[in-house]
Each structure stands twice: as C-alpha cells, then as structure tokens.
Protein backbone atom coordinates (compact mmCIF):
# COMPACT_ATOMS: atom_id res chain seq x y z
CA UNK A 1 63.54 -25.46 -71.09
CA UNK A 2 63.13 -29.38 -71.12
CA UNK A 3 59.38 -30.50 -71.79
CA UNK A 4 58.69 -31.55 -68.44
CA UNK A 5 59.56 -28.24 -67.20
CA UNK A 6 57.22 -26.56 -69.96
CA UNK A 7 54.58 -28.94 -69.11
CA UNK A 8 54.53 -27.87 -65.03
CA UNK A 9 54.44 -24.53 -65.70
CA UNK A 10 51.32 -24.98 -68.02
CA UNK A 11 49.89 -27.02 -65.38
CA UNK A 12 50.66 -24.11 -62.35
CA UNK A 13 49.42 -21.33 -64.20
CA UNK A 14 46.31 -23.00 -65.22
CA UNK A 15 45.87 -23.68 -61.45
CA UNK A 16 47.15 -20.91 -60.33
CA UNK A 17 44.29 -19.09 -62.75
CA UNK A 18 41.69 -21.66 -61.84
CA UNK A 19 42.27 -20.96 -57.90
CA UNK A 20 41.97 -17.13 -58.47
CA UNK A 21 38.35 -17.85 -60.41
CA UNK A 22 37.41 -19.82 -57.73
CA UNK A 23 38.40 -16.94 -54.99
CA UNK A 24 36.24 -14.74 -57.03
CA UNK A 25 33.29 -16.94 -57.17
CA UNK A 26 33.33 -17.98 -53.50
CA UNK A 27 33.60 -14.28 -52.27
CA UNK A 28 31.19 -13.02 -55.32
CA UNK A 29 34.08 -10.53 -56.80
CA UNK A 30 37.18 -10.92 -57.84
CA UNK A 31 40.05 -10.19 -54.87
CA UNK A 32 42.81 -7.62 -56.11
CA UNK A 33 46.15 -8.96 -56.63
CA UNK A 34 47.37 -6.57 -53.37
CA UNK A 35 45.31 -8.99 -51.63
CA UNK A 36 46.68 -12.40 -52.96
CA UNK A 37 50.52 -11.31 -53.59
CA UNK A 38 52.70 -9.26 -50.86
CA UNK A 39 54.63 -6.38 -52.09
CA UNK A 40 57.76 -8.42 -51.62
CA UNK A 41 56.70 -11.01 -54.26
CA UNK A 42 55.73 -8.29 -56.42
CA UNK A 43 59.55 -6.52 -56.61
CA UNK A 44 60.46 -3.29 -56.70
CA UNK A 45 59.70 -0.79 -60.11
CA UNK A 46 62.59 -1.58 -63.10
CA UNK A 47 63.70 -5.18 -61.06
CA UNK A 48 63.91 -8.57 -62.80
CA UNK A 49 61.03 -9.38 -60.13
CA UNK A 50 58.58 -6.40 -60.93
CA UNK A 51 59.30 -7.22 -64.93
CA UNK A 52 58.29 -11.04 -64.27
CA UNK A 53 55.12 -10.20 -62.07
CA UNK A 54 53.73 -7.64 -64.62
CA UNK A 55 54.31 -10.36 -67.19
CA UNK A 56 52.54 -12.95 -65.67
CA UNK A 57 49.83 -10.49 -64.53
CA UNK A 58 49.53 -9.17 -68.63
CA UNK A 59 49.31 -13.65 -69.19
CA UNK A 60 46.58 -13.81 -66.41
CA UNK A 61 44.31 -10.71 -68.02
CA UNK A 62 44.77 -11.88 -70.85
CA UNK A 63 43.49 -15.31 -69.62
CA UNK A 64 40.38 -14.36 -67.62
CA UNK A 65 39.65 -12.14 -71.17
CA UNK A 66 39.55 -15.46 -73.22
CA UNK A 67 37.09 -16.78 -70.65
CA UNK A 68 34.71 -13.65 -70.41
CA UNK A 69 36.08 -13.32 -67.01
CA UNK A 70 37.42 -9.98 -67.34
C-alpha cells in the first residue's frame, strides 16, 4: 500500500467515524449499524466481506471507546 493510499483510508475512516458521531448526536442515540449498512454490504457468515465488515466494526468500537463514546 503506497502512502497516498494509507493516507485516504485514514482520512475515510476518521470521517466515516466522525459522520456516525454526528448521526448519534443529531438523533440523541447512536443508530445500529442494521440501520446505516444493508445486509448486502455486510456479506454473508465465513465470506471475505463478513471478515472485512467485522474488522472494521472491531476498528470503529474500538474508536468510539478511545473517545468515551462507547
């Protein structure tokens, strides 16, 4: 992975995390992930896609836990 490549994918899951805080601030509760990702972009149980989502949802707890948010 080049550095630019690094760099926008630092940037996206910052926003990415920043947008979901901001969900759960306008509404007054966080929104469950059902909500903001359809089962198709979550994959099905022992895929490449399921493995990648639960990874990047274990990245994002861990996140929000840094911040107090969780």
């Amino acid at each position: 992975m080049d550095d630019d490549s690094l760099r926008t994918d630092i940037a996206f899951a910052l926003a990415d995390a920043c947008w979901r805080y901001a969900i759960a601030e306008h509404l007054g509760a966080p929104v469950p992930e059902e909500a903001l990702t359809p089962p198709e972009m979550r994959g099905e149980p022992d895929t490449a896609l399921r493995l990648a989502y639960e990874e990047r949802q274990r990245a994002f707890e861990a996140w929000r836990r840094a911040r107090g948010l969780a």
